[in-house]
C-alpha atoms as a PDB file:
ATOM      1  CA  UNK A   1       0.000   0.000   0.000  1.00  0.00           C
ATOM      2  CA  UNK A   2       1.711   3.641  -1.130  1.00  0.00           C
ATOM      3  CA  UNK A   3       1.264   6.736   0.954  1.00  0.00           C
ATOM      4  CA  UNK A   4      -1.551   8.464  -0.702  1.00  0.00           C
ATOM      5  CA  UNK A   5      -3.502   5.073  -0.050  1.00  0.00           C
ATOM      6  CA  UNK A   6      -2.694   4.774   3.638  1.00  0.00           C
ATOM      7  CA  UNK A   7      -3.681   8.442   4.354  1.00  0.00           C
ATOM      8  CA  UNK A   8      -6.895   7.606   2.379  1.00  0.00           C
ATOM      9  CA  UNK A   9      -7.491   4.796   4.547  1.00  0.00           C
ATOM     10  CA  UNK A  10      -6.860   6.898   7.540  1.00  0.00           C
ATOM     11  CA  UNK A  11      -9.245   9.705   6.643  1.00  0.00           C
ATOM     12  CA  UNK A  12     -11.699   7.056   6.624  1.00  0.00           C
ATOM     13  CA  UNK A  13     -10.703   5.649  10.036  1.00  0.00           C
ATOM     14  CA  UNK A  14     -11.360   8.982  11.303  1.00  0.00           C
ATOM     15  CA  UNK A  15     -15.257   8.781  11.055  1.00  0.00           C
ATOM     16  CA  UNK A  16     -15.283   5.518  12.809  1.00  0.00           C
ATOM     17  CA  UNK A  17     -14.764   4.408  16.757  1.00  0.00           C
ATOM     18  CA  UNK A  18     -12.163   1.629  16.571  1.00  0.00           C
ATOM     19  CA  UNK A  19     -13.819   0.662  20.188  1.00  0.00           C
ATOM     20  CA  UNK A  20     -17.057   0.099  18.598  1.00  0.00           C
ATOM     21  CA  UNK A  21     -15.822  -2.567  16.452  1.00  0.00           C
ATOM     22  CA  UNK A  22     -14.163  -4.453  19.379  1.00  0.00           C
ATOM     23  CA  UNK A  23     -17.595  -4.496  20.579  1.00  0.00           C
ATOM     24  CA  UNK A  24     -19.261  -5.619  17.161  1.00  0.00           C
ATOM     25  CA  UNK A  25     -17.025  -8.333  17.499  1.00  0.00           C
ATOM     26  CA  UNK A  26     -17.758  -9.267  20.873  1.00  0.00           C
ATOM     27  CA  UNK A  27     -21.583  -9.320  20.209  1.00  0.00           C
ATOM     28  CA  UNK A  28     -20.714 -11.291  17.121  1.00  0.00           C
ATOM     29  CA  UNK A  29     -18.741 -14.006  18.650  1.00  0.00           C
ATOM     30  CA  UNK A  30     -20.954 -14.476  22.220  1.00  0.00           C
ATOM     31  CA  UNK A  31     -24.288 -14.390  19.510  1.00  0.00           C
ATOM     32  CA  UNK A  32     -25.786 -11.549  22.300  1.00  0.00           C
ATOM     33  CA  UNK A  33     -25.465  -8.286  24.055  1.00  0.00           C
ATOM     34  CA  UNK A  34     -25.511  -9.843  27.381  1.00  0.00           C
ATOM     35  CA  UNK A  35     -22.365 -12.098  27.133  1.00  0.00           C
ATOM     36  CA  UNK A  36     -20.660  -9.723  25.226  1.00  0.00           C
ATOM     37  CA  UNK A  37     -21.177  -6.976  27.565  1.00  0.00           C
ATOM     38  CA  UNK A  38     -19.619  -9.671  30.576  1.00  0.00           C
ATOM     39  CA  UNK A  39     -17.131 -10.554  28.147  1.00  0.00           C
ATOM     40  CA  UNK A  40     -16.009  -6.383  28.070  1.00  0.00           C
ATOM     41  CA  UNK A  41     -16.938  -6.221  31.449  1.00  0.00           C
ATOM     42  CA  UNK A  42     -19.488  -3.050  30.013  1.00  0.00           C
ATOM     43  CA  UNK A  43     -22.826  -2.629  31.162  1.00  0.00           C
ATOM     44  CA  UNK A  44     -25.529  -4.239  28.078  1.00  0.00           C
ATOM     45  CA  UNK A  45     -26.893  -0.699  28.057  1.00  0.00           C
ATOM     46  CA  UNK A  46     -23.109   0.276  27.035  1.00  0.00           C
ATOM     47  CA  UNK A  47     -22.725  -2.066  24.648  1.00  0.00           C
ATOM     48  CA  UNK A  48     -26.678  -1.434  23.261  1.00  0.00           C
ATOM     49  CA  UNK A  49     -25.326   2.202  22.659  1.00  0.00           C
ATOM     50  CA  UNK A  50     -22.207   1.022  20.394  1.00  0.00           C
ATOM     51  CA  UNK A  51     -24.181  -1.183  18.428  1.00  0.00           C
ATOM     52  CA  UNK A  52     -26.672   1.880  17.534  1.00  0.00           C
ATOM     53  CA  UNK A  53     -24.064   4.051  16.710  1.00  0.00           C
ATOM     54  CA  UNK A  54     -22.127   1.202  14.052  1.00  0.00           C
ATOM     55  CA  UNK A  55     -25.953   1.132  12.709  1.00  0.00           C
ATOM     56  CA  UNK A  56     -25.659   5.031  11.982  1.00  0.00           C
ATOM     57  CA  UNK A  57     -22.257   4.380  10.754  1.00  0.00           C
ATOM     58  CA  UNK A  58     -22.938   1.196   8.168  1.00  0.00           C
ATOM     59  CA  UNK A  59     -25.953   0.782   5.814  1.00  0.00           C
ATOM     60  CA  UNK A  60     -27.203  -2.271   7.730  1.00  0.00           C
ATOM     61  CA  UNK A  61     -28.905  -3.388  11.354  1.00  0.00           C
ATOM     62  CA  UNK A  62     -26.215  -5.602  11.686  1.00  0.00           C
ATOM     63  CA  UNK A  63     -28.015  -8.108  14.119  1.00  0.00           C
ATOM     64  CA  UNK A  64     -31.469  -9.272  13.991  1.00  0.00           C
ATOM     65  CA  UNK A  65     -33.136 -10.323  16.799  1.00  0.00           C
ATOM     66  CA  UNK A  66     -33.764 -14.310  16.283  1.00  0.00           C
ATOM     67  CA  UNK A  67     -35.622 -16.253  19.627  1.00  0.00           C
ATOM     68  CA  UNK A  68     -33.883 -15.240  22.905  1.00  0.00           C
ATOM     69  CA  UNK A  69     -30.657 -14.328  20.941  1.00  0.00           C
ATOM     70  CA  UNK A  70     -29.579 -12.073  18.130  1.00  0.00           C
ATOM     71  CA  UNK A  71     -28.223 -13.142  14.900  1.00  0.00           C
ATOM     72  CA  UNK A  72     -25.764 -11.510  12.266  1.00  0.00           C
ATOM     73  CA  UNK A  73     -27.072 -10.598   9.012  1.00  0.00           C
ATOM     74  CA  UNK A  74     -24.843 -11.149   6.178  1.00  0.00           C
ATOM     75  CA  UNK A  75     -23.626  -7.923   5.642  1.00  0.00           C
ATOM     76  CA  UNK A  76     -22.507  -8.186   9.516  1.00  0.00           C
ATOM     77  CA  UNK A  77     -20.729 -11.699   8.558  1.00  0.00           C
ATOM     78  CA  UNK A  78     -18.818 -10.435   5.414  1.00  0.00           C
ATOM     79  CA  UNK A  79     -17.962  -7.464   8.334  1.00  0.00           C
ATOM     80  CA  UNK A  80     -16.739  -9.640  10.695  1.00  0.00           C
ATOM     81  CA  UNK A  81     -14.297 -11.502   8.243  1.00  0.00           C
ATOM     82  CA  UNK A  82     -12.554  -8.315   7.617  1.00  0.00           C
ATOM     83  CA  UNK A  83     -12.469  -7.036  11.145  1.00  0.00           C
ATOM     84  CA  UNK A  84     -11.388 -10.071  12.373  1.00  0.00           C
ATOM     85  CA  UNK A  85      -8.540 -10.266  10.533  1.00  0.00           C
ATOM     86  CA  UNK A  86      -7.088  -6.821  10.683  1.00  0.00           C
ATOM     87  CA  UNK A  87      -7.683  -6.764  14.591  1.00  0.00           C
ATOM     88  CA  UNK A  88      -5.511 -10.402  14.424  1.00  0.00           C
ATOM     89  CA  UNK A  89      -2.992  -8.701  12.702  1.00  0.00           C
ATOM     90  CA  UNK A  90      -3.109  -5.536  15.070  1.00  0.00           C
ATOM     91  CA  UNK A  91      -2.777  -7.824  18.131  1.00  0.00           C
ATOM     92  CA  UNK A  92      -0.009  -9.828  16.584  1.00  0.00           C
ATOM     93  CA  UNK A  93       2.253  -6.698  16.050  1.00  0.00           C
ATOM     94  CA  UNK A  94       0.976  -5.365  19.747  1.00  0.00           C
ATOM     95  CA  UNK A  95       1.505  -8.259  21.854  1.00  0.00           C
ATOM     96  CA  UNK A  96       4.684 -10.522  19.493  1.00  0.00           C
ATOM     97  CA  UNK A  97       6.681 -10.009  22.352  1.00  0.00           C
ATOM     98  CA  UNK A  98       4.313 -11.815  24.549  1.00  0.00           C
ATOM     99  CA  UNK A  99       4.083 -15.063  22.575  1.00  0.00           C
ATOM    100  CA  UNK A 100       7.050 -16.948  21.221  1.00  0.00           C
ATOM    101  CA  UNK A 101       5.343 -18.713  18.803  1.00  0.00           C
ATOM    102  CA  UNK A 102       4.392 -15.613  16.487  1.00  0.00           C
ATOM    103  CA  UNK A 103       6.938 -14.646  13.968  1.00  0.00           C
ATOM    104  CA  UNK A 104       8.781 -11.260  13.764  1.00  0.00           C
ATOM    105  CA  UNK A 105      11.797 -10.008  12.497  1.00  0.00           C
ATOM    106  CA  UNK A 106      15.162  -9.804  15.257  1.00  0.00           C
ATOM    107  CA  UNK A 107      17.835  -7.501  14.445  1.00  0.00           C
ATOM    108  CA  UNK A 108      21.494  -7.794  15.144  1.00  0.00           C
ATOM    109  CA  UNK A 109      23.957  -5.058  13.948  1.00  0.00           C
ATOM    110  CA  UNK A 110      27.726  -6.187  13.761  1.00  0.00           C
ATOM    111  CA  UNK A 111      30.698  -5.648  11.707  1.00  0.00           C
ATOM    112  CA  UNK A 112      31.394  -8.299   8.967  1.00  0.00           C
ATOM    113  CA  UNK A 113      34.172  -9.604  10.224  1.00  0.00           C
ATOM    114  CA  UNK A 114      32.149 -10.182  13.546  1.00  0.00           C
ATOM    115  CA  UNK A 115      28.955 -11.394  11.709  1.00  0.00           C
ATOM    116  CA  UNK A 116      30.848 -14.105  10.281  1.00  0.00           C
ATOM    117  CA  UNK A 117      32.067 -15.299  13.618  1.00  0.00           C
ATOM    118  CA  UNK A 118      28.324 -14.972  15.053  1.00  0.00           C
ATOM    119  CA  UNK A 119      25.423 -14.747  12.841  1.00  0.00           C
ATOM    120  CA  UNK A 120      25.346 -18.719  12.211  1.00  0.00           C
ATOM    121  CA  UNK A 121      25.007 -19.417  15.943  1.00  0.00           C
ATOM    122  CA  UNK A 122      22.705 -16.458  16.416  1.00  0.00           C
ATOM    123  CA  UNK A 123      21.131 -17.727  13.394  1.00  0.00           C
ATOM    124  CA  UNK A 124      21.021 -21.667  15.020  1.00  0.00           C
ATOM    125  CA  UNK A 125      19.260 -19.798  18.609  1.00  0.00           C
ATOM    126  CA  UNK A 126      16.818 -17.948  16.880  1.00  0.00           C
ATOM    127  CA  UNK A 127      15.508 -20.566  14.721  1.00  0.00           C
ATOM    128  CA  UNK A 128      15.395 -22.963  17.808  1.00  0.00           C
ATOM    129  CA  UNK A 129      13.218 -20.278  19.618  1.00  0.00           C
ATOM    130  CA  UNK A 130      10.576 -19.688  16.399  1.00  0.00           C
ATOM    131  CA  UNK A 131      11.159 -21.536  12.866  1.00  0.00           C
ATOM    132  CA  UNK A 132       9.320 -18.213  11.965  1.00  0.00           C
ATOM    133  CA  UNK A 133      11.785 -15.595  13.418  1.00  0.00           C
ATOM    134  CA  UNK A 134      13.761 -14.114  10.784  1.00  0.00           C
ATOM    135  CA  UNK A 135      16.896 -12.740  11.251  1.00  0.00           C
ATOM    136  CA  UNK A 136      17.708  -9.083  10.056  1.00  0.00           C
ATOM    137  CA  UNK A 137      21.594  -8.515   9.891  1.00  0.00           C
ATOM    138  CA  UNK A 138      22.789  -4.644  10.009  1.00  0.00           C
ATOM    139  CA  UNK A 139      26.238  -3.215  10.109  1.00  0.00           C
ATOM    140  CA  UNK A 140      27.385  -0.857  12.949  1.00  0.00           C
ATOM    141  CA  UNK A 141      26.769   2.990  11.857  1.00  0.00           C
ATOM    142  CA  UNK A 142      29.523   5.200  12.870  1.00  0.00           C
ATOM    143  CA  UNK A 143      27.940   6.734  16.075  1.00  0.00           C
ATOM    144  CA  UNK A 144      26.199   3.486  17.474  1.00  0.00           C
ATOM    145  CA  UNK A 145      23.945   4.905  18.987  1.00  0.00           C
ATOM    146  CA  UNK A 146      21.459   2.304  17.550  1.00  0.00           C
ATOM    147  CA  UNK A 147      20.636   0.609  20.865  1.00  0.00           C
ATOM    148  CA  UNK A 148      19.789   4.006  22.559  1.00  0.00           C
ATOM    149  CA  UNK A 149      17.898   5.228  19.224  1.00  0.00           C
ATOM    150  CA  UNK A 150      15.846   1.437  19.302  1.00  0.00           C
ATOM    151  CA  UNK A 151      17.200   0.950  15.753  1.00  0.00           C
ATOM    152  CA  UNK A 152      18.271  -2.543  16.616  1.00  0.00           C
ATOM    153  CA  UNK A 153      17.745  -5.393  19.024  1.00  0.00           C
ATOM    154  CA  UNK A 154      21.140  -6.530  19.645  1.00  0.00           C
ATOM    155  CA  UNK A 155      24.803  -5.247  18.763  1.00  0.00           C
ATOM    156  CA  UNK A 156      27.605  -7.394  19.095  1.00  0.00           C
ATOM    157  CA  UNK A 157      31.028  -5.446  19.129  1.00  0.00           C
ATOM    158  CA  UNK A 158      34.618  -5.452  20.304  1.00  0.00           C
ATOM    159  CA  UNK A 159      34.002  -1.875  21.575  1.00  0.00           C
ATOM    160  CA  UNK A 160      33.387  -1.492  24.941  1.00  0.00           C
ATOM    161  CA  UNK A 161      29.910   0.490  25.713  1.00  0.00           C
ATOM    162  CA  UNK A 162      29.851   2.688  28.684  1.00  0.00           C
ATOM    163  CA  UNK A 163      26.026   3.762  29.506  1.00  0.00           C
ATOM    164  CA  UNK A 164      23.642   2.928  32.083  1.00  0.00           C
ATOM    165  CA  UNK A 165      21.055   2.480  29.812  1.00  0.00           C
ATOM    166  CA  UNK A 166      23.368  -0.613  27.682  1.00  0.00           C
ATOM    167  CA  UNK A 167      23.708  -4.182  29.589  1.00  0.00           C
ATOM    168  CA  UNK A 168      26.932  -5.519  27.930  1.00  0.00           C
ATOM    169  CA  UNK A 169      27.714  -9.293  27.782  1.00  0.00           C
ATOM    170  CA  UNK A 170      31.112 -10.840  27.420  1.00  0.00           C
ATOM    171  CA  UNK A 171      30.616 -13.572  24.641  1.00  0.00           C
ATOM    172  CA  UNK A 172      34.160 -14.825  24.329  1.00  0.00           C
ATOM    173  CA  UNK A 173      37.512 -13.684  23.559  1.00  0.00           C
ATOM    174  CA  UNK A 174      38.987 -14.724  19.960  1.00  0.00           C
ATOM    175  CA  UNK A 175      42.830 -14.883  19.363  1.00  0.00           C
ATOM    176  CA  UNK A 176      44.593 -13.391  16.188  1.00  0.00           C
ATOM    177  CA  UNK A 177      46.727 -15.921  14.351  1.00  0.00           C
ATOM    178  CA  UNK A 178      49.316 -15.591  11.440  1.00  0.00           C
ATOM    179  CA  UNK A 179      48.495 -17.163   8.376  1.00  0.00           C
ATOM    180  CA  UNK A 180      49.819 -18.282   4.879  1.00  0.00           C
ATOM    181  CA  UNK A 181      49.448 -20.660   1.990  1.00  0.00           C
ATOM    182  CA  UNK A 182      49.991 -23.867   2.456  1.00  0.00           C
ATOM    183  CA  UNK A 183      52.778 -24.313   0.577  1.00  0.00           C
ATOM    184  CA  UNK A 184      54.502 -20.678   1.148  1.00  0.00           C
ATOM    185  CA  UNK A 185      57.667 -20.638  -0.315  1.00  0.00           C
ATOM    186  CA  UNK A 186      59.726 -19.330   2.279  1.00  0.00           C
ATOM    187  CA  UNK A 187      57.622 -20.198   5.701  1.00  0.00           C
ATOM    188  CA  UNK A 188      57.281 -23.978   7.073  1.00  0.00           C
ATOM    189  CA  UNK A 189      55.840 -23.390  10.147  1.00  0.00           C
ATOM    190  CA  UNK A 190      57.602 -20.543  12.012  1.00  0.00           C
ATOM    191  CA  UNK A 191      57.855 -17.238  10.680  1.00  0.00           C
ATOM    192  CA  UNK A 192      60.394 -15.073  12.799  1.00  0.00           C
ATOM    193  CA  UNK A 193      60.466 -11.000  13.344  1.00  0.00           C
ATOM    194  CA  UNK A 194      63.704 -10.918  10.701  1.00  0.00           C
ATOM    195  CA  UNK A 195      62.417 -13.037   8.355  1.00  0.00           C
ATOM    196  CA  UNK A 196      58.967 -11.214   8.111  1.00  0.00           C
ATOM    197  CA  UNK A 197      60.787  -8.097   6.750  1.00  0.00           C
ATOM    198  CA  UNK A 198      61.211 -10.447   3.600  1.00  0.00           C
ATOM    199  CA  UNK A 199      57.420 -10.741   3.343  1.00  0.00           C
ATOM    200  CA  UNK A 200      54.265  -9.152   2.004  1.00  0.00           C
ATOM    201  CA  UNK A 201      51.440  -8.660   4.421  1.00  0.00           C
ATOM    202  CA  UNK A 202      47.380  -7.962   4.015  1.00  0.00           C
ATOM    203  CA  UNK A 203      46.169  -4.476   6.229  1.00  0.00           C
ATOM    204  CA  UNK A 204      43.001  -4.628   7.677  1.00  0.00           C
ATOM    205  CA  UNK A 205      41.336  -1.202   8.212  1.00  0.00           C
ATOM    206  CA  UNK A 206      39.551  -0.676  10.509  1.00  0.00           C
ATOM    207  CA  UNK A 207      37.416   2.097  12.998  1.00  0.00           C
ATOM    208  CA  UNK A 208      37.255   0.789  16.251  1.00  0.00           C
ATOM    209  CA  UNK A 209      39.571   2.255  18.574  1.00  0.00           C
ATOM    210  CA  UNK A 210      40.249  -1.147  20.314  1.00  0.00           C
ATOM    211  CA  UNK A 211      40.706  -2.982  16.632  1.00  0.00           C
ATOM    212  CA  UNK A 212      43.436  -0.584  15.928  1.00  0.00           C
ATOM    213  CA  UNK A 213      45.572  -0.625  19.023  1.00  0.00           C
ATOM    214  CA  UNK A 214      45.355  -4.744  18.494  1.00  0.00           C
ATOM    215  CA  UNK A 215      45.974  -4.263  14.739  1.00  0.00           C
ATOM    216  CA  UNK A 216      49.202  -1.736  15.904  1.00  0.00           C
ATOM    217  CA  UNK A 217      50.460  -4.903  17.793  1.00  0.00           C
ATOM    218  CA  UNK A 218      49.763  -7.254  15.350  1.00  0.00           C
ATOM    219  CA  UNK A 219      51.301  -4.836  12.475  1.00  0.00           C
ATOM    220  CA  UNK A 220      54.299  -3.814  14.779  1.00  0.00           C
ATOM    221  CA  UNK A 221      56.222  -0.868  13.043  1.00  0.00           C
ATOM    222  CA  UNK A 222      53.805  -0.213   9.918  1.00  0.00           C
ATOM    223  CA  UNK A 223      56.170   2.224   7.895  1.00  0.00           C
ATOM    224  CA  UNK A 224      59.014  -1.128   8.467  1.00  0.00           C
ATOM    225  CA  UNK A 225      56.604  -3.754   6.451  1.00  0.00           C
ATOM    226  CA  UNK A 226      55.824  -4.411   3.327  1.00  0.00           C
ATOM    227  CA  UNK A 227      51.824  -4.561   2.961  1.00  0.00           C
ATOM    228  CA  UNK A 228      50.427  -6.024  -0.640  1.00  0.00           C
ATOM    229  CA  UNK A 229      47.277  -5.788  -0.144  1.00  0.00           C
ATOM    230  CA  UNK A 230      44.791  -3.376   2.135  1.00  0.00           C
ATOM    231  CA  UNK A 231      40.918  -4.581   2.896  1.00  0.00           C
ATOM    232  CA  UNK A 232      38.681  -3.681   5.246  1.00  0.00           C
ATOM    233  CA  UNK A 233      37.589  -7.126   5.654  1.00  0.00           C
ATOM    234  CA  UNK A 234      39.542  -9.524   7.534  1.00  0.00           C
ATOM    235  CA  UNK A 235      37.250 -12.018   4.976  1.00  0.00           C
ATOM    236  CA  UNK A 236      38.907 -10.654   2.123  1.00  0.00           C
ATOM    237  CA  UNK A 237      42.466 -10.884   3.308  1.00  0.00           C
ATOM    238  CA  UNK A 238      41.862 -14.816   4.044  1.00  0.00           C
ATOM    239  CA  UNK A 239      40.909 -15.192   0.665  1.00  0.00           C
ATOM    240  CA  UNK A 240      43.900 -13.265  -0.551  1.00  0.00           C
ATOM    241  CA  UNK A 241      46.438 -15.037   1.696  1.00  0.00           C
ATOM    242  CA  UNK A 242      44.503 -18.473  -0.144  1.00  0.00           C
ATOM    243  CA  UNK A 243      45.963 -17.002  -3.810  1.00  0.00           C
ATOM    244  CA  UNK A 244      48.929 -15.440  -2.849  1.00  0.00           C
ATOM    245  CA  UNK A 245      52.005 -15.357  -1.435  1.00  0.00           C
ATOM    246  CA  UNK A 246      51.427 -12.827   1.004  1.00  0.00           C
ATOM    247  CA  UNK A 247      50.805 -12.955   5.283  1.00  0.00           C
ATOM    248  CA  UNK A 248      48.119 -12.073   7.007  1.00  0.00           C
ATOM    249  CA  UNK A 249      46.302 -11.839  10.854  1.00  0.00           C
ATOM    250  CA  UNK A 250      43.014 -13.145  11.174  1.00  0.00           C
ATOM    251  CA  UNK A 251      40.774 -14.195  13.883  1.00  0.00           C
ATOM    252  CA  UNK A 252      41.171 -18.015  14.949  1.00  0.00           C
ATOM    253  CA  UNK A 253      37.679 -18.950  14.833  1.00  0.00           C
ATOM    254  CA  UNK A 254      37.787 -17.464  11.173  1.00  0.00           C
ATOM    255  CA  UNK A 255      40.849 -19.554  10.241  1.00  0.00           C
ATOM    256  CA  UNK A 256      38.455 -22.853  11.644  1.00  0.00           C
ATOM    257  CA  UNK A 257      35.487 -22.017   9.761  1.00  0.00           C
ATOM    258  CA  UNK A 258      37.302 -22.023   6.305  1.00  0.00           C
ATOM    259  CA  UNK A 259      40.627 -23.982   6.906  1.00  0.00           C
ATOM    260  CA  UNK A 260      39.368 -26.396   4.517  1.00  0.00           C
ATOM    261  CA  UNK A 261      37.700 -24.528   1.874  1.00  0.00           C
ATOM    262  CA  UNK A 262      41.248 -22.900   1.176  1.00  0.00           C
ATOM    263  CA  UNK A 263      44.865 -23.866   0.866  1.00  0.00           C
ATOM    264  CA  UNK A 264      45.785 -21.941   3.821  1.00  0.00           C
ATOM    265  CA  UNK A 265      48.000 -23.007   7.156  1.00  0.00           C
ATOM    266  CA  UNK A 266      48.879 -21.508  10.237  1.00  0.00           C
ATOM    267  CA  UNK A 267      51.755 -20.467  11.586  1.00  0.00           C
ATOM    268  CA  UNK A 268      53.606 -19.751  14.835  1.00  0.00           C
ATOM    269  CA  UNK A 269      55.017 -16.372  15.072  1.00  0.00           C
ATOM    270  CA  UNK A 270      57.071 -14.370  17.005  1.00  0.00           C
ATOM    271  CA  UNK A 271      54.491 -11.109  16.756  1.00  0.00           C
ATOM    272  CA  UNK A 272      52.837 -10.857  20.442  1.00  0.00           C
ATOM    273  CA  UNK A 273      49.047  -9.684  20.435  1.00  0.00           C
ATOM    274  CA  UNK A 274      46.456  -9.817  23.116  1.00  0.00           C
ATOM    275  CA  UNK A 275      43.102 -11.288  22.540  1.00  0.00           C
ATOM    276  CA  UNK A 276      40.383  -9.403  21.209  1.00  0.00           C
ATOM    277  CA  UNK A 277      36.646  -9.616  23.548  1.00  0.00           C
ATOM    278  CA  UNK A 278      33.808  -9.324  21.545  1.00  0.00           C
ATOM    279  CA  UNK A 279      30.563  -8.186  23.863  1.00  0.00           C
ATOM    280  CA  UNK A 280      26.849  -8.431  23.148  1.00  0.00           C
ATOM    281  CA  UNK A 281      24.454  -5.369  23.964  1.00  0.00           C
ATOM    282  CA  UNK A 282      21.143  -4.352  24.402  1.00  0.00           C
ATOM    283  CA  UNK A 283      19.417  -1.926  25.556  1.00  0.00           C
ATOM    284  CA  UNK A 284      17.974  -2.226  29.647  1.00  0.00           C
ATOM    285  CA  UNK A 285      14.580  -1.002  28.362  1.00  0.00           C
ATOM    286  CA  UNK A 286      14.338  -4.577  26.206  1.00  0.00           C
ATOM    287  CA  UNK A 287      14.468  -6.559  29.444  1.00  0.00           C
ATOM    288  CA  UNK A 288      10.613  -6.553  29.268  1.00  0.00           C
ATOM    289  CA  UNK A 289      10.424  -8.281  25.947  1.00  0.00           C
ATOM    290  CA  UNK A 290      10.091 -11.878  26.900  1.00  0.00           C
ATOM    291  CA  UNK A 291      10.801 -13.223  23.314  1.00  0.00           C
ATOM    292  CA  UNK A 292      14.544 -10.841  22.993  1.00  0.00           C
ATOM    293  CA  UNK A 293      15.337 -11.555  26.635  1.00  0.00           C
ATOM    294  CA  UNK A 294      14.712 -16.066  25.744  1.00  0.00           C
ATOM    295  CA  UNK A 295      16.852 -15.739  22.585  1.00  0.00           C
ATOM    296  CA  UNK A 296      20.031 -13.144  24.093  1.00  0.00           C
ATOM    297  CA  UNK A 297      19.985 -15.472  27.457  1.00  0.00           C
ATOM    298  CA  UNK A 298      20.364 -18.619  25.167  1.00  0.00           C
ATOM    299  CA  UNK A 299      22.555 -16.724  23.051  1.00  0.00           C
ATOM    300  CA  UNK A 300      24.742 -16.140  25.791  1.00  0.00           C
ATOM    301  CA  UNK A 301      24.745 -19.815  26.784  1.00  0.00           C
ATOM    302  CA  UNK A 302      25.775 -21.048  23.249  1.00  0.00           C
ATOM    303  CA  UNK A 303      29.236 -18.804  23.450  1.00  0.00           C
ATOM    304  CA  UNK A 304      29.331 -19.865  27.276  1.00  0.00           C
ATOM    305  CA  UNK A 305      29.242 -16.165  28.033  1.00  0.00           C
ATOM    306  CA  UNK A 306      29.729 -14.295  31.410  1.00  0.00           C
ATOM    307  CA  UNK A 307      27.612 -11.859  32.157  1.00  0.00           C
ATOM    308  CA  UNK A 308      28.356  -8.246  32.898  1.00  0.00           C
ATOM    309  CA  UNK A 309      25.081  -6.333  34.064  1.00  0.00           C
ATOM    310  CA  UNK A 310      27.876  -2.854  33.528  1.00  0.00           C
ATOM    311  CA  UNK A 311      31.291  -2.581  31.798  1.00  0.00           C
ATOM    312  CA  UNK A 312      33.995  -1.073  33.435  1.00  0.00           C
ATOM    313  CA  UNK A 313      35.915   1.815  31.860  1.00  0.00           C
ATOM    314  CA  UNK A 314      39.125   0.571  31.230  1.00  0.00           C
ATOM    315  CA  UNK A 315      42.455   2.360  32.533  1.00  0.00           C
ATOM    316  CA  UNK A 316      43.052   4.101  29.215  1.00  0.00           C
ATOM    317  CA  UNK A 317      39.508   5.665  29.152  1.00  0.00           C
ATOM    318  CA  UNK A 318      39.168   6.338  33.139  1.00  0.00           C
ATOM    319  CA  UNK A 319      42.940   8.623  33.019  1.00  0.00           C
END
């Protein structure tokens, strides 16, 4: 439906109390205005008034009276099959976070290189919750401030959050490790800091303040190397290490996923790196949203993650 339709649509809404067709329905499912007014918990007199006023409104009685009971007439049937399906769709996009077995879509914004580390286990949770859930992947915009602006459900980072409105979860810590191709010409299993200044290497750019001080270890003295390639996808520099003679950094569980899709190996090394912690966030305010809360909880569980109900600055951002 375009614009101009929907604000036709709701011009027409105007001239009608949605109320009174919660009550047509009522009268037309309990076949009376007695049990429909218990049903409401209204007074019959209430619900007497509504149905006069839908008679004003539509070119029909609507009910008939029929023994001790009322009974629809068929304009008030082919009524009640539209009604009843828009107010089913109304209360399904109300109330989705009240029933787990309703589909809607989930969210999760997260680099690449992070998405392919944890979209197929997010993807395995989510499908265990509902078959029906889909999952909506977004990258990170430069201010995240998505979880504060509602704009997603769930961010998964290496950036440490600092807000009292943000509940960040350690999910695990992954390890950078030195790659080549398997059969390298010059490295067999080791490569040393003296023998790297004989190799090309792949640069991964990237934003995060936290990425870069790790990529500063891993790269050592930049304007001393020899780079071949620059990405901004540690993806693309595994592929490039697979068809090339050049060295690269990428995160372990990366190296796992596709260590047999490409002629790749890795290497010890004397380059000395800390590991990089990748969190999970969302915001406090989603803690009543049953369905979120189920899936992040048993998200946590899959990466055996330790929760952290508020992250600590560290010493570089508290001096």
């Amino acid at each position: 439906m375009d614009e101009n339709n929907i604000s036709s649509s709701l011009n027409k809404l105007r001239n009608i109390d949605l109320n009174l067709l919660t009550v047509f329905e009522a009268v037309y499912l309990h076949n009376g205005i007695v049990n429909a007014a218990k049903a409401l918990n209204l007074t019959p007199s209430s619900i007497s008034q509504s149905i006069q006023k839908l008679r004003n409104t539509f070119p029909d009685p609507l009910f008939i009276r029929s023994g001790k009971g009322i009974t629809p007439t068929a304009y008030a049937k082919n009524l009640h099959n539209h009604i009843s399906q828009g107010l089913g769709a109304i209360i399904t996009g109300l109330d989705f976070s009240q029933d787990v077995h309703k589909s809607r879509f989930v969210t999760v914004s997260c680099r690449p290189y992070i998405g392919l580390l944890v979209l197929p286990r997010v993807y395995e949770q989510l499908v265990g919750l509902n078959e029906n859930y889909v999952l909506k992947h977004h990258d990170i915009p430069d201010n995240q401030d998505i979880l504060n602006q509602f704009n997603t459900d769930i961010m998964i980072d290496v950036k440490p959050l600092y807000s009292k409105s943000i509940v960040g979860v350690k999910l695990f810590s992954e390890k950078f490790i030195c790659i080549c191709h398997q059969d390298h010409p010059r490295i067999d299993n080791h490569l040393s800091l003296a023998d790297s200044a004989h190799e090309k290497f792949t640069f991964v750019e990237v934003n995060d303040t936290l990425l870069k001080q790790s990529k500063q270890a891993i790269d050592l003295n930049e304007a001393n190397r020899n780079f071949g390639f620059h990405t901004y996808n540690a993806m693309n520099a595994l592929h490039i290490v697979a068809h090339s003679a050049l060295v690269g950094f990428v995160p372990e569980r990366l190296y796992e996923l596709y260590q047999h899709a490409y002629p790749i190996k890795k290497v010890t090394s004397d380059f000395v790196f800390g590991d990089m912690d990748v969190f999970l966030y969302y915001n406090r305010a989603s803690r009543k949203d049953k369905t979120l809360m189920q899936l992040i909880t048993n998200i946590i569980e899959a990466f055996n993650g330790e929760q952290m109900p508020q992250l600590d600055p560290p010493t570089e951002a508290a001096s």
